[in-house]
C-alpha atoms as a PDB file:
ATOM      1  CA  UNK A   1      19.819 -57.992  19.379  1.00  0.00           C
ATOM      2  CA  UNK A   2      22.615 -56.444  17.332  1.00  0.00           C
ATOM      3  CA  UNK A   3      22.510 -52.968  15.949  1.00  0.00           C
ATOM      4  CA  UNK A   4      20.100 -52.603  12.760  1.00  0.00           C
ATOM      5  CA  UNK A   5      21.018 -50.415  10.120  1.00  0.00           C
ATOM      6  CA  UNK A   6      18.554 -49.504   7.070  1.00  0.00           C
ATOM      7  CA  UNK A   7      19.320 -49.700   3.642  1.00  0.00           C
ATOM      8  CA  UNK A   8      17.463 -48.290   1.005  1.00  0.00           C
ATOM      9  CA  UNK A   9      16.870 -50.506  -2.351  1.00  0.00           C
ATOM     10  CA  UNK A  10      14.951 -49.696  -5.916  1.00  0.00           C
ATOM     11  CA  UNK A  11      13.163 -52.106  -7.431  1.00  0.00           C
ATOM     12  CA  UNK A  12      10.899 -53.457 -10.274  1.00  0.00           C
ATOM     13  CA  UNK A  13       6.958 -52.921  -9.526  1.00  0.00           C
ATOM     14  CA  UNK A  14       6.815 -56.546 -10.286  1.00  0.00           C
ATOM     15  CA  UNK A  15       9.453 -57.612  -7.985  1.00  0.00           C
ATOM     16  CA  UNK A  16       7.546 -55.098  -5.490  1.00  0.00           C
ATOM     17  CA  UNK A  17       4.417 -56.852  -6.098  1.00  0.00           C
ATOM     18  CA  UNK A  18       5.877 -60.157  -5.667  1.00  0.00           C
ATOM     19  CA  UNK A  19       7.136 -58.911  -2.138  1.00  0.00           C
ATOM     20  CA  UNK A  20       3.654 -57.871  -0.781  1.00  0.00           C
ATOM     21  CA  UNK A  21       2.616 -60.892  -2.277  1.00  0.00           C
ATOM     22  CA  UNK A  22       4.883 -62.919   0.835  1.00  0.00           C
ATOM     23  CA  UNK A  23       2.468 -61.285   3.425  1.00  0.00           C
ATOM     24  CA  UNK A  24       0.047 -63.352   3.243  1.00  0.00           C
ATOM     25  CA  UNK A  25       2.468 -66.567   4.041  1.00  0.00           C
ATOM     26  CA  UNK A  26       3.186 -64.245   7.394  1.00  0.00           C
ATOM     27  CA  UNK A  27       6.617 -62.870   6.268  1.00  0.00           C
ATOM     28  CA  UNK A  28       7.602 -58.946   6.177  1.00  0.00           C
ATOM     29  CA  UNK A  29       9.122 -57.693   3.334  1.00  0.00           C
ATOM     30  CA  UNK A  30      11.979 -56.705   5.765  1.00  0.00           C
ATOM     31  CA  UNK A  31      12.251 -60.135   6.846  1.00  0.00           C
ATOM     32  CA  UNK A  32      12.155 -62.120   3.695  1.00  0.00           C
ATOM     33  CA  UNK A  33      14.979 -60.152   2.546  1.00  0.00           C
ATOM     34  CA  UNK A  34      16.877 -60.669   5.833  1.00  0.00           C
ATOM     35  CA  UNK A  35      16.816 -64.357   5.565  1.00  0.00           C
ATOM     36  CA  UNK A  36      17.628 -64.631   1.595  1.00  0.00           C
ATOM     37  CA  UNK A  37      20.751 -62.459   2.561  1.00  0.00           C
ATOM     38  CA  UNK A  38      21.840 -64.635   5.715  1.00  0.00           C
ATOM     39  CA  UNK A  39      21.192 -67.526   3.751  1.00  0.00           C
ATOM     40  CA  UNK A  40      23.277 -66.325   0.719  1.00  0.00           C
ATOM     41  CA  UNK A  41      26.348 -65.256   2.950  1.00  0.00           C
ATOM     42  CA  UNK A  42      26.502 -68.277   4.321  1.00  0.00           C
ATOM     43  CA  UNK A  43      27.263 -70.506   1.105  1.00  0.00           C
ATOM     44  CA  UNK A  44      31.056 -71.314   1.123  1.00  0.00           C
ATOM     45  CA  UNK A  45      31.846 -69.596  -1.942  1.00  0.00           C
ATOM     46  CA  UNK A  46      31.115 -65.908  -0.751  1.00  0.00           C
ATOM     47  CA  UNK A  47      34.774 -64.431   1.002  1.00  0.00           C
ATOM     48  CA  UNK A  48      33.561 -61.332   2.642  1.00  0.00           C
ATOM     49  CA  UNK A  49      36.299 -58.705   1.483  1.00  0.00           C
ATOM     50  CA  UNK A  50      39.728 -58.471   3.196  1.00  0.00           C
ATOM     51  CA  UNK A  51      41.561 -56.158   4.968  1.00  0.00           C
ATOM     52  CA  UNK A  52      42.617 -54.196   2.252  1.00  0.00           C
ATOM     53  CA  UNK A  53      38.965 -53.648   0.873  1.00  0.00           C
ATOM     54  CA  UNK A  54      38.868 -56.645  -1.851  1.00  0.00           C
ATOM     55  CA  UNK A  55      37.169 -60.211  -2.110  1.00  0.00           C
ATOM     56  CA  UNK A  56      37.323 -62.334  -4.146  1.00  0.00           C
ATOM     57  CA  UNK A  57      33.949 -62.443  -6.634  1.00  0.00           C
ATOM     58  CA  UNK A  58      34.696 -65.294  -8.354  1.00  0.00           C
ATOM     59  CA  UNK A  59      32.207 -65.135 -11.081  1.00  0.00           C
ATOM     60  CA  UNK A  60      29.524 -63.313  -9.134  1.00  0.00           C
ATOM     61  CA  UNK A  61      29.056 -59.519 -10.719  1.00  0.00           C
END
């Protein structure tokens, strides 16, 4: 298994809520958010950034 770094994220009590919400369908919070990002990076239209420290965005802010 790879190296796993930890991040650190704020969010909304309701978006916190919605979270815990996932354990009962047998996911982590940890987990869930692992597989939305994998999924995400995957989609053809997200360049990770070059060389020179910039990708292309195109329309994501």
């Amino acid at each position: 298994m790879p190296k796993l770094i930890r991040i650190m994220i704020q969010l909304p009590e309701e978006l916190k809520d919605q979270l815990d919400g996932l354990k009962q369908q047998g996911y982590t919070t940890s987990g869930f958010i692992r597989a939305i990002l994998d999924r995400e990076l995957q989609k053809p239209e997200f360049q990770p950034p070059t060389e020179d420290g910039n990708g292309s965005r195109k329309g994501r802010r």
